[in-house]
Protein backbone atom coordinates (compact mmCIF):
# COMPACT_ATOMS: atom_id res chain seq x y z
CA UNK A 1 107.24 57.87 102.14
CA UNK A 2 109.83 58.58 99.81
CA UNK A 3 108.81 59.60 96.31
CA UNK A 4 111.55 60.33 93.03
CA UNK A 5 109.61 62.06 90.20
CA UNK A 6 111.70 62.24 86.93
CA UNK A 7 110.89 64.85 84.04
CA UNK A 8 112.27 66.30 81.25
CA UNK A 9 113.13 63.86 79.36
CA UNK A 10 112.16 64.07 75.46
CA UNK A 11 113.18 64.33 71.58
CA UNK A 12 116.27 65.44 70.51
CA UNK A 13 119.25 65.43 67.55
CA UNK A 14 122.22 63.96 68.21
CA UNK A 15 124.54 66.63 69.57
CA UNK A 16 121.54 68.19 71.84
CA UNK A 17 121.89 68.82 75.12
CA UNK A 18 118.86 68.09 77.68
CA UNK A 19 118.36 68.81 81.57
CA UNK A 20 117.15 65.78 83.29
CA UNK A 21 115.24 67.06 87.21
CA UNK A 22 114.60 64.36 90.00
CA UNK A 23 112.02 66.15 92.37
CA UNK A 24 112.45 63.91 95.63
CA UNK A 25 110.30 64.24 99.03
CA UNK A 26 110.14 61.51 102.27
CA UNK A 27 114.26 61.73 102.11
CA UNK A 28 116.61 64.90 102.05
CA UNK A 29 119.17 65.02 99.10
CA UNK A 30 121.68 66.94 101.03
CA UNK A 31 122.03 64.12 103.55
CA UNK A 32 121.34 61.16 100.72
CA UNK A 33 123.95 59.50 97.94
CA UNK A 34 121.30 60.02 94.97
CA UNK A 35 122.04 58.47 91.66
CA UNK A 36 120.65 58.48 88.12
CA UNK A 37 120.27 55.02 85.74
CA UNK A 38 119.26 54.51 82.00
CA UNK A 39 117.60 51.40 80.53
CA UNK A 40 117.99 51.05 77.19
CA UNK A 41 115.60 48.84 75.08
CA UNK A 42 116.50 45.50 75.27
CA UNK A 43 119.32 45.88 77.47
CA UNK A 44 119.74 46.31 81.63
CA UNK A 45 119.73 49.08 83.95
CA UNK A 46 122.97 50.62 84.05
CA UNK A 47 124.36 52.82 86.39
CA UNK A 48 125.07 57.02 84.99
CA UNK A 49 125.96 58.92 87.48
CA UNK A 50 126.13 59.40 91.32
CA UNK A 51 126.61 62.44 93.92
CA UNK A 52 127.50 61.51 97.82
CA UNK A 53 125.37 62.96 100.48
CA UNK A 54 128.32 65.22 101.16
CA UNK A 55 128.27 66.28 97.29
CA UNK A 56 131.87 66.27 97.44
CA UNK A 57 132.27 63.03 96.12
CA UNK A 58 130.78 62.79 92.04
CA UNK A 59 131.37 59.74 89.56
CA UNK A 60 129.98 59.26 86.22
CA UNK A 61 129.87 56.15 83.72
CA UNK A 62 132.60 55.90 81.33
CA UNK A 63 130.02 56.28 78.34
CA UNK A 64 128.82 59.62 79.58
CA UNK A 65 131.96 61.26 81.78
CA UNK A 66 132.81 64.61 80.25
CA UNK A 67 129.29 65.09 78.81
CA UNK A 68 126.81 64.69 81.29
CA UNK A 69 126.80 66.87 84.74
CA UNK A 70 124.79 65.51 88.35
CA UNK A 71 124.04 68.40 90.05
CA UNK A 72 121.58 68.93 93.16
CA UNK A 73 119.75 72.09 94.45
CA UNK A 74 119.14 71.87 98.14
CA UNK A 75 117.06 74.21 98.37
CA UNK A 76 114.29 72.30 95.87
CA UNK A 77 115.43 68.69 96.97
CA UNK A 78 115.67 68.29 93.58
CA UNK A 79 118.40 66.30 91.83
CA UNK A 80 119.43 67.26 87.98
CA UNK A 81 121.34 65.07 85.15
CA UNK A 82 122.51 67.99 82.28
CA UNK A 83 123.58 66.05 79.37
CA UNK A 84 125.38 67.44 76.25
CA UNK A 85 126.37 65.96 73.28
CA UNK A 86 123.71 63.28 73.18
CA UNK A 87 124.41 60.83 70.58
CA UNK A 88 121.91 58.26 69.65
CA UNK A 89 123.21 55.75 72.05
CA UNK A 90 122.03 57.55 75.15
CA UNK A 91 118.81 57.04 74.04
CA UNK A 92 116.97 55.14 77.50
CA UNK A 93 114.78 55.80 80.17
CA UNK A 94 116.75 57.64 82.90
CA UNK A 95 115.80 56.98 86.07
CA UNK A 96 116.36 58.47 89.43
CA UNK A 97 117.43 56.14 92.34
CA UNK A 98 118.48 56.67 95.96
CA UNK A 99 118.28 53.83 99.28
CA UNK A 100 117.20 54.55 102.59
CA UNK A 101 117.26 51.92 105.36
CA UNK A 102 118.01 49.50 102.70
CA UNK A 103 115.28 49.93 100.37
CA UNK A 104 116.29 51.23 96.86
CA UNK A 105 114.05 53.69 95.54
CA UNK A 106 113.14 54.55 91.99
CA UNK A 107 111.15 56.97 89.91
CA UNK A 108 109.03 56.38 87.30
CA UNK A 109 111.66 57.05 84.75
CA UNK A 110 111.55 59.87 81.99
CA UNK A 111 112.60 59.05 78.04
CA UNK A 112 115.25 60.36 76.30
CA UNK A 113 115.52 59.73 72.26
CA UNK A 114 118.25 61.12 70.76
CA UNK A 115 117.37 60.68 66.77
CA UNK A 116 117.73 63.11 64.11
């Protein structure tokens, strides 16, 4: 069964910078495209940021590119979104997403507020 679990998510001034983790089991992120979304209140689920399986192959949003970083450790099957100059308009859930066999998988979402 696979299973995303988002954290670190939280409070923070504009300009902050937080680390977002994606702990995954049931799949293997080395050998899995793995992305991250944000929902915004009020607004859809948009699309962030995205690492192949090969991890040679990395794309970001518009809104975020040069700020935010996907990043994956192997070794923890974990997934990570650092994001840097936050302003208030990143403020969303982020959450973690990856298919398998055609079935998209998500986590539960963490929060992110970015308010001073």
């Amino acid at each position: 069964q696979v299973q995303l679990v988002e954290s670190g998510g939280g409070l923070v001034q504009p300009g902050g910078s937080l680390r977002l983790s994606c702990a995954v089991s049931g799949i293997t992120v080395s050998t899995n495209t793995m992305k991250w979304y944000r929902q915004a209140p009020g607004k859809e689920r948009e699309f962030v940021a995205v690492i192949s399986s090969s991890g040679s192959s990395i794309n970001y949003a518009d809104s975020v590119k040069g700020r935010f970083t996907i990043s994956r450790d192997n070794a923890k099957n974990t997934v990570y979104l650092r994001m840097n100059s936050l302003n208030p308009e990143d403020t969303a859930v982020y959450y973690c997403n990856t298919m398998k066999f055609s079935t998209n998988y998500w986590g539960q979402g963490t929060q992110v507020t970015v308010s001073s």
